[in-house]
PDB file of N, CA and C in Angstrom:
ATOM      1  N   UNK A   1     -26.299 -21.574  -6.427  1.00  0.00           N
ATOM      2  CA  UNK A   1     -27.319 -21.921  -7.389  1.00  0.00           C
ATOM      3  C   UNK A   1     -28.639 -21.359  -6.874  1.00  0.00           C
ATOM      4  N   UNK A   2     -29.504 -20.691  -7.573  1.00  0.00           N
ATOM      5  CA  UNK A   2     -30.521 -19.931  -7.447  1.00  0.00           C
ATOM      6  C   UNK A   2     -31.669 -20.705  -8.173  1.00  0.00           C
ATOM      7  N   UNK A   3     -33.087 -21.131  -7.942  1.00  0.00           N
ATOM      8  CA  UNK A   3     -34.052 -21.196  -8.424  1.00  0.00           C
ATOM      9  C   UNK A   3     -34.595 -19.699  -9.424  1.00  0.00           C
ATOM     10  N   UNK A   4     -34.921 -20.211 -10.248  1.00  0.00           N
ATOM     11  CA  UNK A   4     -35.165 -18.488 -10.938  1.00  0.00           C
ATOM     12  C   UNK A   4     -36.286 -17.831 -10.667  1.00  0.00           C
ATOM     13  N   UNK A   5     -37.382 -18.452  -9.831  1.00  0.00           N
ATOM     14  CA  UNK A   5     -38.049 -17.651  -9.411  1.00  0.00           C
ATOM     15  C   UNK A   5     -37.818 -16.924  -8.128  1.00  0.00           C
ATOM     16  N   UNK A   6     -36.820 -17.332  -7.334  1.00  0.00           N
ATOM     17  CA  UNK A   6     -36.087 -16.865  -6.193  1.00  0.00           C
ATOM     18  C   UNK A   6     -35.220 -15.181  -6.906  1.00  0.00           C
ATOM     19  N   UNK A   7     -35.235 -14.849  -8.379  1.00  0.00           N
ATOM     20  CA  UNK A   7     -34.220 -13.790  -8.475  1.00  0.00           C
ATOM     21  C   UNK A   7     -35.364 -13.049  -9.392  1.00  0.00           C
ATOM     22  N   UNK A   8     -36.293 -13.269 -10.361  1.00  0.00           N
ATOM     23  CA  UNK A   8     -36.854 -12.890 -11.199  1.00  0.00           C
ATOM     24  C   UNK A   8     -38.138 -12.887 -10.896  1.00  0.00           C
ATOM     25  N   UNK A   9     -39.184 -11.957 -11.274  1.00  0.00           N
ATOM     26  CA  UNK A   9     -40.896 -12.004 -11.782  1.00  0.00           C
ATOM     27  C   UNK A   9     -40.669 -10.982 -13.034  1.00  0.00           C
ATOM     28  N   UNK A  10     -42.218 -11.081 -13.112  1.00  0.00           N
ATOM     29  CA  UNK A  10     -42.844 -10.355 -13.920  1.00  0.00           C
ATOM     30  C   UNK A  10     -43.227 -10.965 -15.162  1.00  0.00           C
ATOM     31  N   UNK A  11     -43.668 -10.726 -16.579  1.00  0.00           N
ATOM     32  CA  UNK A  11     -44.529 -11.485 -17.500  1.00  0.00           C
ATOM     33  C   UNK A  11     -43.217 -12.275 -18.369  1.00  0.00           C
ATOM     34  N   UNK A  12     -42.215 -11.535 -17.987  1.00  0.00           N
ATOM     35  CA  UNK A  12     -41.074 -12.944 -18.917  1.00  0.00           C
ATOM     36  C   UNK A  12     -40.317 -13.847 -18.538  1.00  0.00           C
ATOM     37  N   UNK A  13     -41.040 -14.209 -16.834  1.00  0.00           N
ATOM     38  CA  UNK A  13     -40.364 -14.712 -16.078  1.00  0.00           C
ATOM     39  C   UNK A  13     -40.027 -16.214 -16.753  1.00  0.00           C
ATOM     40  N   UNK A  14     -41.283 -17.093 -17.709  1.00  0.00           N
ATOM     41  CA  UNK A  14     -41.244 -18.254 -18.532  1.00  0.00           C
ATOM     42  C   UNK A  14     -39.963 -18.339 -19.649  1.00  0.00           C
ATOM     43  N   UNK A  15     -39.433 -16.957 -19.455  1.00  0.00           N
ATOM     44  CA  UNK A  15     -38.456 -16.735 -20.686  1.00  0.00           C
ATOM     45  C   UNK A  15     -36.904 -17.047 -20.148  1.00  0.00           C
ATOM     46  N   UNK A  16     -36.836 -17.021 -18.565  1.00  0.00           N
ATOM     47  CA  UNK A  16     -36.159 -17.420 -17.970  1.00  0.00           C
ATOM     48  C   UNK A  16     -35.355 -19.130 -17.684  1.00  0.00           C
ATOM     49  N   UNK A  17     -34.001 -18.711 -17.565  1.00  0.00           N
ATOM     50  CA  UNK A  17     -33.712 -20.041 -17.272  1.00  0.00           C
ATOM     51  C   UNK A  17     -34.161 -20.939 -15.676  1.00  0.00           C
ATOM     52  N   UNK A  18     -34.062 -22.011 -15.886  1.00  0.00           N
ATOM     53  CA  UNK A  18     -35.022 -22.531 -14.288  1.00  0.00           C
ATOM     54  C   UNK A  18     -33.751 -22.142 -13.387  1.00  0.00           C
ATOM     55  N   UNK A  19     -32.979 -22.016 -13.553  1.00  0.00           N
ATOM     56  CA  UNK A  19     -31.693 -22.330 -12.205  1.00  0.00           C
ATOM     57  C   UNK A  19     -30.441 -21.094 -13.365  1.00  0.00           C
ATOM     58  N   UNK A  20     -30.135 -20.433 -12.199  1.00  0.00           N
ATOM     59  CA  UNK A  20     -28.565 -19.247 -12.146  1.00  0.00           C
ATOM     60  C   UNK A  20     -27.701 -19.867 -11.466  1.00  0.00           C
ATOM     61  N   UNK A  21     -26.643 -19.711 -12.293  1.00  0.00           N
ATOM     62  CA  UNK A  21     -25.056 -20.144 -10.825  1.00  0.00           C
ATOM     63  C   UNK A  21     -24.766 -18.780 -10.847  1.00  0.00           C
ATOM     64  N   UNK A  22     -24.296 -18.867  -9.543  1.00  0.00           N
ATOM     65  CA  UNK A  22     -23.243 -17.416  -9.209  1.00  0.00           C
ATOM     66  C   UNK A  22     -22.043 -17.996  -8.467  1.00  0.00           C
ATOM     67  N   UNK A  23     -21.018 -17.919  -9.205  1.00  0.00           N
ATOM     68  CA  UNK A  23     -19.724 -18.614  -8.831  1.00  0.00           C
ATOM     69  C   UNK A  23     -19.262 -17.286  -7.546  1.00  0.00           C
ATOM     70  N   UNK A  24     -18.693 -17.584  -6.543  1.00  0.00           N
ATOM     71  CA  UNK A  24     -18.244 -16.968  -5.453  1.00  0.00           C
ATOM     72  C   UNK A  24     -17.015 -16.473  -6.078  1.00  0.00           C
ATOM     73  N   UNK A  25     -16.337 -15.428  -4.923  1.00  0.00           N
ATOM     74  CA  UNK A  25     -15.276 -14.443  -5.487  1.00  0.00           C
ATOM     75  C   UNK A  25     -14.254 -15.597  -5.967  1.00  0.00           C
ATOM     76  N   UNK A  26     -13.000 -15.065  -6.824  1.00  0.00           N
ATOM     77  CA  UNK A  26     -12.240 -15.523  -7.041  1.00  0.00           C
ATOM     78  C   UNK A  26     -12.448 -16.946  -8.667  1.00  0.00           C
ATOM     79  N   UNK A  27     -13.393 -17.166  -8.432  1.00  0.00           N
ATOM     80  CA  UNK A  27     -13.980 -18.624  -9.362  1.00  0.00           C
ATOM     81  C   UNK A  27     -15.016 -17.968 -10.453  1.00  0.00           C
ATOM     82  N   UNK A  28     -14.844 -18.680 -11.820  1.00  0.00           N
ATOM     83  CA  UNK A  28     -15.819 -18.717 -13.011  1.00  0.00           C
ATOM     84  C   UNK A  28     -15.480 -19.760 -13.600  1.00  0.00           C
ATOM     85  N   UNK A  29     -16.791 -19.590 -14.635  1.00  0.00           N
ATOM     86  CA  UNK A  29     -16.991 -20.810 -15.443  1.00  0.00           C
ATOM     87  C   UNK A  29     -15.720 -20.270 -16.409  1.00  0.00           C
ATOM     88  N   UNK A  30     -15.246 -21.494 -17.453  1.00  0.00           N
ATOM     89  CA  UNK A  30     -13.603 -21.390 -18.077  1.00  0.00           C
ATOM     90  C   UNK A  30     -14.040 -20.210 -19.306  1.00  0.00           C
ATOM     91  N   UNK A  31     -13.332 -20.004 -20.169  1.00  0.00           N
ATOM     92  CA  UNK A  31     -13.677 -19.246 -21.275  1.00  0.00           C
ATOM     93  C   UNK A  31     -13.879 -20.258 -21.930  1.00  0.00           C
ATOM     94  N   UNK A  32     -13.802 -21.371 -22.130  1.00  0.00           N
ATOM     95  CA  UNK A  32     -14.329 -22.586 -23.136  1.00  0.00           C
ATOM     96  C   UNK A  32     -15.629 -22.871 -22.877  1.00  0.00           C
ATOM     97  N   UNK A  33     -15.940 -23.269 -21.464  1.00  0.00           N
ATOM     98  CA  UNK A  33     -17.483 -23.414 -21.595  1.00  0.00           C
ATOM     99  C   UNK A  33     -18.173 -22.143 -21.481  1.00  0.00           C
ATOM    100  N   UNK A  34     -17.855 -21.399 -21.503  1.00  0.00           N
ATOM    101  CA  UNK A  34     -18.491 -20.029 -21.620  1.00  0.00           C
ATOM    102  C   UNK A  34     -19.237 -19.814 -23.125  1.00  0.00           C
ATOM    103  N   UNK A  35     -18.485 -20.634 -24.021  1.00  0.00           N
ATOM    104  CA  UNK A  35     -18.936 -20.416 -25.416  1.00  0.00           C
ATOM    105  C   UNK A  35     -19.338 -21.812 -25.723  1.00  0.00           C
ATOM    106  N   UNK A  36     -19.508 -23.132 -24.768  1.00  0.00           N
ATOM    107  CA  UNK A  36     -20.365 -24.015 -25.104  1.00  0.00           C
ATOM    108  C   UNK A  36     -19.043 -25.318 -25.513  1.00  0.00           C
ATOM    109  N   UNK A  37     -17.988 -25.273 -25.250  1.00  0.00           N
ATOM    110  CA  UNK A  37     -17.067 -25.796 -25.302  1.00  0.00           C
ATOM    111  C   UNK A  37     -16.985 -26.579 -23.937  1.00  0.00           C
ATOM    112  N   UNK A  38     -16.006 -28.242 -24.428  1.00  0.00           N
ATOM    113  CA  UNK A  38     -16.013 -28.984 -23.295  1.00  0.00           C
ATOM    114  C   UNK A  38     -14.332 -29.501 -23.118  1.00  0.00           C
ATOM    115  N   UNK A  39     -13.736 -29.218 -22.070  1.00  0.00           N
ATOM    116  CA  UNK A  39     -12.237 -29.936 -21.645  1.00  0.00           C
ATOM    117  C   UNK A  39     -12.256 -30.793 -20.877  1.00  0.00           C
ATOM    118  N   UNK A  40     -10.961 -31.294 -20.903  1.00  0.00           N
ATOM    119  CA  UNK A  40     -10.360 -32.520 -19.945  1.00  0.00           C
ATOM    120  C   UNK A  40     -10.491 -31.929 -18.575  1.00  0.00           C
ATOM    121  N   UNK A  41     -10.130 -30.679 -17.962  1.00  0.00           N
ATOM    122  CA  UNK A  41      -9.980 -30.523 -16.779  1.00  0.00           C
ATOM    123  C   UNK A  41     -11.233 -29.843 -15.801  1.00  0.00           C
ATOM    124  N   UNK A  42     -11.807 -30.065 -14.709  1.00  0.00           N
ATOM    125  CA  UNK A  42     -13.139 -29.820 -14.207  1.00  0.00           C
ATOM    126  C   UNK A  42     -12.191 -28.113 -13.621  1.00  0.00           C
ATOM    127  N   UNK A  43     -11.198 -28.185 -12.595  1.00  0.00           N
ATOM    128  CA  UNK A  43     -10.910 -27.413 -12.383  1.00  0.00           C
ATOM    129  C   UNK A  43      -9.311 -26.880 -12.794  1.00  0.00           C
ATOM    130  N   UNK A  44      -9.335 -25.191 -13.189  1.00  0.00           N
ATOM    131  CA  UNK A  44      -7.756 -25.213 -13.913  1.00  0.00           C
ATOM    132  C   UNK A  44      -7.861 -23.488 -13.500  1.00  0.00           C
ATOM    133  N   UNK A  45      -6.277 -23.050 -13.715  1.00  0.00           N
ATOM    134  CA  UNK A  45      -5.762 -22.018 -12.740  1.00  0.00           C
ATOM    135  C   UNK A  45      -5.911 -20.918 -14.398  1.00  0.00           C
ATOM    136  N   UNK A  46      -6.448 -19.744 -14.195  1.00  0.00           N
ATOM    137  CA  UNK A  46      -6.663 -18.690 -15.114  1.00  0.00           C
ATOM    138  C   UNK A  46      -5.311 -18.075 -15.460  1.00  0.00           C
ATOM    139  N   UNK A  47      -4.885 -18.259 -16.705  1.00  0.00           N
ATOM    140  CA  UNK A  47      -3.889 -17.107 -17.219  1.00  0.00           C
ATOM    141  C   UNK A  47      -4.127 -16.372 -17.842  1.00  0.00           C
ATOM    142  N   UNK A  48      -5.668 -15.799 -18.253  1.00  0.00           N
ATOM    143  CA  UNK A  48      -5.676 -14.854 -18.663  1.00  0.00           C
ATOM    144  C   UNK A  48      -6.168 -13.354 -18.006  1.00  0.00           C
ATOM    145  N   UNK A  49      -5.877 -12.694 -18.007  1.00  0.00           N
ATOM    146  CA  UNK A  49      -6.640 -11.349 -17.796  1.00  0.00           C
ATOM    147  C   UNK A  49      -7.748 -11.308 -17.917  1.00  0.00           C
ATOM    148  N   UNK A  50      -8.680 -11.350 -16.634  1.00  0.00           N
ATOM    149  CA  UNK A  50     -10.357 -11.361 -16.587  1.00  0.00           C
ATOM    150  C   UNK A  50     -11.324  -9.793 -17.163  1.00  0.00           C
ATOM    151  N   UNK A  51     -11.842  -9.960 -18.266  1.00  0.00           N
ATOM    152  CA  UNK A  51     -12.287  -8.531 -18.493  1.00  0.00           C
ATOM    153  C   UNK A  51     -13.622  -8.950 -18.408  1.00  0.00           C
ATOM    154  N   UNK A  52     -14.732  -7.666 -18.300  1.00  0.00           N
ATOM    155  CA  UNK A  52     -16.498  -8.527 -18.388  1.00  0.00           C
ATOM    156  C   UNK A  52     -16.510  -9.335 -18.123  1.00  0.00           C
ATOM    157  N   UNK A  53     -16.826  -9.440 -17.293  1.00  0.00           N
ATOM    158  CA  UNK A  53     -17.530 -11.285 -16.737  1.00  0.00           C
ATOM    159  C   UNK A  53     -18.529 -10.916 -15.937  1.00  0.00           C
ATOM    160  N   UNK A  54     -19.972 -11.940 -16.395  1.00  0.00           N
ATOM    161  CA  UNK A  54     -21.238 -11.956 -15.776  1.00  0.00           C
ATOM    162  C   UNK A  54     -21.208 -13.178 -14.467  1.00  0.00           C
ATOM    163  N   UNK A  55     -20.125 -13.806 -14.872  1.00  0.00           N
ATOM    164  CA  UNK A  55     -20.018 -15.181 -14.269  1.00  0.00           C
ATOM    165  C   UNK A  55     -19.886 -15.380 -12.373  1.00  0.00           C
ATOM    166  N   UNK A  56     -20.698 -14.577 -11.738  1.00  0.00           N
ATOM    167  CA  UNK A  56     -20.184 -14.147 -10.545  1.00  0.00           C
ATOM    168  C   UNK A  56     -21.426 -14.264  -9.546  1.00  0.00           C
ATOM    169  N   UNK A  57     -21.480 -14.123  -8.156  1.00  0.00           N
ATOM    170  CA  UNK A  57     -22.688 -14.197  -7.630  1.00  0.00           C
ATOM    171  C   UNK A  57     -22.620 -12.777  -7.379  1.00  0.00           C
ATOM    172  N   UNK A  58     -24.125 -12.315  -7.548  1.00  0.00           N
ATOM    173  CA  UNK A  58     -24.101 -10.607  -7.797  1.00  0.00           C
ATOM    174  C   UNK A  58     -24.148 -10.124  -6.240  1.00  0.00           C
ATOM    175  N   UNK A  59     -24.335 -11.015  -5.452  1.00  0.00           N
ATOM    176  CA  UNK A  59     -24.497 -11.005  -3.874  1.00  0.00           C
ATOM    177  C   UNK A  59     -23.338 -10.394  -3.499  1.00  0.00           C
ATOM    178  N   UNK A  60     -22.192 -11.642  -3.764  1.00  0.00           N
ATOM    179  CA  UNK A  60     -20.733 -11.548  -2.965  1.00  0.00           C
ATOM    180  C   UNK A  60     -19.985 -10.172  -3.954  1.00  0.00           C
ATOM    181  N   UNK A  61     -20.193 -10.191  -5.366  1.00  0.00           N
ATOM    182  CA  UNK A  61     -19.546  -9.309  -6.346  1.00  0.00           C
ATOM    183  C   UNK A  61     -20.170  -8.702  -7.036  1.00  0.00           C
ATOM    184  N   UNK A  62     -20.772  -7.334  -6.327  1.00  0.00           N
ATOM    185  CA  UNK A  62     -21.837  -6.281  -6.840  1.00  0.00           C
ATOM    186  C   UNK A  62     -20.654  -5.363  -8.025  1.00  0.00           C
ATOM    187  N   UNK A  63     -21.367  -4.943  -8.902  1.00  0.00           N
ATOM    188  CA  UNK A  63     -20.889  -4.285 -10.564  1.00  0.00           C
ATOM    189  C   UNK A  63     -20.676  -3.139  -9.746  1.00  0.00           C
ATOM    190  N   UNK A  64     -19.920  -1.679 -10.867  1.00  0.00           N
ATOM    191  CA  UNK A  64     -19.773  -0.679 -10.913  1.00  0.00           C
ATOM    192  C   UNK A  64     -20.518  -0.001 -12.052  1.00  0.00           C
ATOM    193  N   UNK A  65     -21.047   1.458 -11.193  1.00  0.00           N
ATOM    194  CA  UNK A  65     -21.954   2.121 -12.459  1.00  0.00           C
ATOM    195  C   UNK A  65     -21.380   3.397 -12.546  1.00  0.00           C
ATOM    196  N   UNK A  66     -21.151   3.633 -13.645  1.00  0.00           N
ATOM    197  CA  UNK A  66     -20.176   5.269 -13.870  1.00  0.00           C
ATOM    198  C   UNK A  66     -21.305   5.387 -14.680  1.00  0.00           C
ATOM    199  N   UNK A  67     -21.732   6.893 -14.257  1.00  0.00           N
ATOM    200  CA  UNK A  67     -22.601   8.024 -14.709  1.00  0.00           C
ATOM    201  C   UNK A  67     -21.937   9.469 -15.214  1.00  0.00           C
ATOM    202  N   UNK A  68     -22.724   9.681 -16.101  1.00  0.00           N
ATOM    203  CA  UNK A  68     -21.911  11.555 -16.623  1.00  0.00           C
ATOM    204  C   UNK A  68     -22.981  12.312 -16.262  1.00  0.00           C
ATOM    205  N   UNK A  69     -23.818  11.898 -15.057  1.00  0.00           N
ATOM    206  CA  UNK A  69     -25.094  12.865 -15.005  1.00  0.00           C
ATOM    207  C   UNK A  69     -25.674  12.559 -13.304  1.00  0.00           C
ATOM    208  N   UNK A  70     -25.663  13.330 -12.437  1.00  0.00           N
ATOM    209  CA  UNK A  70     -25.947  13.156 -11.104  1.00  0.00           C
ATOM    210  C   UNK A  70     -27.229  12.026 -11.182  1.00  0.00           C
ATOM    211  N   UNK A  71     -26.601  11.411 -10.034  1.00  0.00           N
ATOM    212  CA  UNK A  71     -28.195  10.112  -9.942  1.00  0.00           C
ATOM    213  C   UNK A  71     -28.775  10.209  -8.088  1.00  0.00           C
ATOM    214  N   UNK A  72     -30.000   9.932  -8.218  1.00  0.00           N
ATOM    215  CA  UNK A  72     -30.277  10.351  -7.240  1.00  0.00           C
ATOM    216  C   UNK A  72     -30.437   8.768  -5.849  1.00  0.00           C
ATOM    217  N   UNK A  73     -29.477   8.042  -6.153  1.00  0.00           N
ATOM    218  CA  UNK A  73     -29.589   6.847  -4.966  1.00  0.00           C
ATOM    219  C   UNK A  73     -28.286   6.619  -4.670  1.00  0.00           C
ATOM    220  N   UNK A  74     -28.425   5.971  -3.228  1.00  0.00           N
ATOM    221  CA  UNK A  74     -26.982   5.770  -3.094  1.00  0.00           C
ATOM    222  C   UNK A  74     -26.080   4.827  -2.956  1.00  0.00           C
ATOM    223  N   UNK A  75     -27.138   3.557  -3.624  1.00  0.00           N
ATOM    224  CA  UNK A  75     -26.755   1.943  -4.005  1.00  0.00           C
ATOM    225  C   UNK A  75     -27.612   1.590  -5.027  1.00  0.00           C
ATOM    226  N   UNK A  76     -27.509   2.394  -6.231  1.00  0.00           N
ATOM    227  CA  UNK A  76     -28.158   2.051  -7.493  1.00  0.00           C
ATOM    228  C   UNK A  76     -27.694   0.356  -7.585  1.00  0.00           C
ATOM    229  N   UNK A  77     -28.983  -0.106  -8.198  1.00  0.00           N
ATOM    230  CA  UNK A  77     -28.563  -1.657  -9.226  1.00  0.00           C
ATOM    231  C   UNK A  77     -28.927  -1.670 -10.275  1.00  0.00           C
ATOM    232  N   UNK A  78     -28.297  -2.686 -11.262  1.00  0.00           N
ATOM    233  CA  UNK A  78     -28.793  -2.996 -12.511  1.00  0.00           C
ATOM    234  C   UNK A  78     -30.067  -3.332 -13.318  1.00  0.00           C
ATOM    235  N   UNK A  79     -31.251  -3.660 -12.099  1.00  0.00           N
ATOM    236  CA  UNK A  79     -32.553  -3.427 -12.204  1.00  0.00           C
ATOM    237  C   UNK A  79     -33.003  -1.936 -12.153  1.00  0.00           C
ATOM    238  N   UNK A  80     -32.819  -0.868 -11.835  1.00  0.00           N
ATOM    239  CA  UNK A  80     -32.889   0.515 -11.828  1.00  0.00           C
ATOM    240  C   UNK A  80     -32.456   0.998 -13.647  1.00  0.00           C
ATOM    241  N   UNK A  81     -31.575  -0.250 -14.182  1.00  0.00           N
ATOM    242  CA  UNK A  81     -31.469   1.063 -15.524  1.00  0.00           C
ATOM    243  C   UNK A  81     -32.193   1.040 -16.097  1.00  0.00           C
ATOM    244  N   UNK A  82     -33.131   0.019 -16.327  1.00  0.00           N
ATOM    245  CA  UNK A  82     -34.124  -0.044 -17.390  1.00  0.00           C
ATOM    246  C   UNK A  82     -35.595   1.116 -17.493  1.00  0.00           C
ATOM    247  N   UNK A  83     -35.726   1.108 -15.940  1.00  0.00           N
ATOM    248  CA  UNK A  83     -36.576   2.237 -14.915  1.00  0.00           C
ATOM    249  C   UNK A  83     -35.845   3.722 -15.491  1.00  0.00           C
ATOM    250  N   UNK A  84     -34.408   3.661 -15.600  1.00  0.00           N
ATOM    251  CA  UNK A  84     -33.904   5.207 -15.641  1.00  0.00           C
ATOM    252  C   UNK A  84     -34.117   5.345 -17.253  1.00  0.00           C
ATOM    253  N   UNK A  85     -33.765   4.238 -17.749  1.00  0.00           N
ATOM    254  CA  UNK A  85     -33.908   4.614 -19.531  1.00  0.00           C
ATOM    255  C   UNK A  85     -35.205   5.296 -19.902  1.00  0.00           C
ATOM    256  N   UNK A  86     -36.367   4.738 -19.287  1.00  0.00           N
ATOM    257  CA  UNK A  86     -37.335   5.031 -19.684  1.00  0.00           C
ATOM    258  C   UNK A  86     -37.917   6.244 -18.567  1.00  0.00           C
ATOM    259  N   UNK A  87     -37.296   6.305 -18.225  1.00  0.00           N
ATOM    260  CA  UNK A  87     -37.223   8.161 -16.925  1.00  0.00           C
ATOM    261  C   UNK A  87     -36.875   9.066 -18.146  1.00  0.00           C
ATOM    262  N   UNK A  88     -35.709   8.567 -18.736  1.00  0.00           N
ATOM    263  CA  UNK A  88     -34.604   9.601 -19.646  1.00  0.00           C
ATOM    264  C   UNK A  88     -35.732  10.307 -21.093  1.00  0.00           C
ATOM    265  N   UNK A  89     -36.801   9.265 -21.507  1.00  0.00           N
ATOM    266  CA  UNK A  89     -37.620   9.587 -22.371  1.00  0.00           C
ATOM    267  C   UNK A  89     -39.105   9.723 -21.848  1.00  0.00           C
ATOM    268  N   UNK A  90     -38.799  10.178 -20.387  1.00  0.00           N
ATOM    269  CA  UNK A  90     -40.540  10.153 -19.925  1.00  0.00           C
ATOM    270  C   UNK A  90     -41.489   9.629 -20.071  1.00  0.00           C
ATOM    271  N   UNK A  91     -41.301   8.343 -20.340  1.00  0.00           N
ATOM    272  CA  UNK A  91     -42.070   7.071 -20.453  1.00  0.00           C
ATOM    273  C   UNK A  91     -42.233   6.274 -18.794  1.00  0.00           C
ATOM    274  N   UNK A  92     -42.775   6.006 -18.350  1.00  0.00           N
ATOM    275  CA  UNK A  92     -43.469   5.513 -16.915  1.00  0.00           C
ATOM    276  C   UNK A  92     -43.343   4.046 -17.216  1.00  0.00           C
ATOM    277  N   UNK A  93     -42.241   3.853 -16.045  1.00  0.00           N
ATOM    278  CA  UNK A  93     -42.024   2.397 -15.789  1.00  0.00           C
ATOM    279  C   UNK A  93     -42.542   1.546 -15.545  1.00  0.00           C
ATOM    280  N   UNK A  94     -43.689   0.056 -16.484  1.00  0.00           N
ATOM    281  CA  UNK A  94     -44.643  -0.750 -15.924  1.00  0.00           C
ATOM    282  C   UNK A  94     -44.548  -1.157 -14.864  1.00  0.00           C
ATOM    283  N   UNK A  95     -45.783  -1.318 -14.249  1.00  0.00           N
ATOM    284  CA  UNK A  95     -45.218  -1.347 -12.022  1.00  0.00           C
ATOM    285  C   UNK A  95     -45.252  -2.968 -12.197  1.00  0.00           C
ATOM    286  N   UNK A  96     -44.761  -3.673 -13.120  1.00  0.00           N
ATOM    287  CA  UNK A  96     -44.354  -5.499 -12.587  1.00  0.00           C
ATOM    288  C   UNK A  96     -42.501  -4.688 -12.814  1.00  0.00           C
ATOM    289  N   UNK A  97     -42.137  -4.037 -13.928  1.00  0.00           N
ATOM    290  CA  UNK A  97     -40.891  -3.751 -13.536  1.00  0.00           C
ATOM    291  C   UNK A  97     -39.635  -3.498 -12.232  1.00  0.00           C
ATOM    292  N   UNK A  98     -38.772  -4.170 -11.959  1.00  0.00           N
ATOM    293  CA  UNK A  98     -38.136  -3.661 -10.667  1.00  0.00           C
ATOM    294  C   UNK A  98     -37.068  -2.788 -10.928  1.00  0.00           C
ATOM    295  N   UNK A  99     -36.929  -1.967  -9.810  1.00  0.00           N
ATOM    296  CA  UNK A  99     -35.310  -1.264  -9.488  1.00  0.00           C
ATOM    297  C   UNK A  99     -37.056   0.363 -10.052  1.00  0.00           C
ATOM    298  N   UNK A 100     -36.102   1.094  -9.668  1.00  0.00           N
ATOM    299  CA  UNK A 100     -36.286   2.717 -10.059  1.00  0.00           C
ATOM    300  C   UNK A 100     -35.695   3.620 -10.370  1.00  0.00           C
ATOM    301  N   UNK A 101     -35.685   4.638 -11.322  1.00  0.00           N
ATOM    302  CA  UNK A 101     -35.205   5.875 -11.764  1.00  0.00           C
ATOM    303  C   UNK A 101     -34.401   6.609 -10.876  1.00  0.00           C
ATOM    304  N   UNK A 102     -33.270   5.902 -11.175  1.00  0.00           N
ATOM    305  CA  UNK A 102     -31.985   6.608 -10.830  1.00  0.00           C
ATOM    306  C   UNK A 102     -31.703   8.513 -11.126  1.00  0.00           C
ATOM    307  N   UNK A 103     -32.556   9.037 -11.845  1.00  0.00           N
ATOM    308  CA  UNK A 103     -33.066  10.652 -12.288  1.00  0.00           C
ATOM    309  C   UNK A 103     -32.648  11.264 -10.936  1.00  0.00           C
ATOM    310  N   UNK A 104     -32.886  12.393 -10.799  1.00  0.00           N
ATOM    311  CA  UNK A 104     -33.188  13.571  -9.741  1.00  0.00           C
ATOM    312  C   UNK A 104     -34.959  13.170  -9.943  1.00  0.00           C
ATOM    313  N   UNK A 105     -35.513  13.462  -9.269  1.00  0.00           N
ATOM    314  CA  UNK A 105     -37.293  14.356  -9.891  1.00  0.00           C
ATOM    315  C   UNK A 105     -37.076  15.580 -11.058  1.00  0.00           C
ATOM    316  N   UNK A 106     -37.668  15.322 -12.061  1.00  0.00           N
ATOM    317  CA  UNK A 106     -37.935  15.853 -12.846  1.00  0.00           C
ATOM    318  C   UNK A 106     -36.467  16.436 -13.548  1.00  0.00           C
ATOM    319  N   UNK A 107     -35.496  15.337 -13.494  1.00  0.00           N
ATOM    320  CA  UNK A 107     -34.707  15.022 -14.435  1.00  0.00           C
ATOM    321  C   UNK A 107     -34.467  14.169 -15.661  1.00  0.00           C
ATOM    322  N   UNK A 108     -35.482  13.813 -16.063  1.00  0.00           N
ATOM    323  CA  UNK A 108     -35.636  13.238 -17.232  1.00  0.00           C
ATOM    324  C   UNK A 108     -35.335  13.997 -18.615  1.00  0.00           C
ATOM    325  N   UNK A 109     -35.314  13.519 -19.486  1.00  0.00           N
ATOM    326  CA  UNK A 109     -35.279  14.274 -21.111  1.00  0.00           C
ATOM    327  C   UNK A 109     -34.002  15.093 -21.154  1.00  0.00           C
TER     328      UNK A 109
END
């Protein structure tokens, strides 16, 4: 469990929830309460096939990023795409924004 100012700034930080879970490897929240749904059982064994899931601590279970275009870091994160989107249309990333332009230099457009 994360305080949200412990993971987030910048001007929409109020837009934020106060507290993140990041469930450790192996564990998520059910597909029922995922959509706001409530069961009998606190804990129960998954039979389904896990596809997308945000439900994770990004610490212990960092994402995968497939690119069709050379990037220039060599532990990009998910704070960097928003930085590269706006690389891609030469628009300059507001400096409260985090992560950076995953581009070459003067690979944009």
């Amino acid at each position: 469990m994360y305080a949200t100012e412990s993971l987030y700034k910048g001007p929409y930080l109020g837009a934020a929830p106060d507290l993140i879970v990041g469930y450790n490897e192996g564990y998520r929240v059910s597909w029922e309460a995922a959509v706001g749904r409530i069961t009998l059982s606190v804990i129960e064994d998954n039979a389904k096939a896990w596809s997308g899931d945000h439900c994770v601590d990004p610490v212990l279970v960092p994402g995968v990023l497939f690119a069709n275009r050379s990037i220039a870091a060599a532990n990009p994160g998910i704070e960097d795409l928003a930085p590269t989107a706006l690389d891609l249309f030469g628009v300059r990333a507001p400096a409260w924004m985090e992560g950076r332009s995953l581009l070459p230099p003067g690979g944009h457009g």
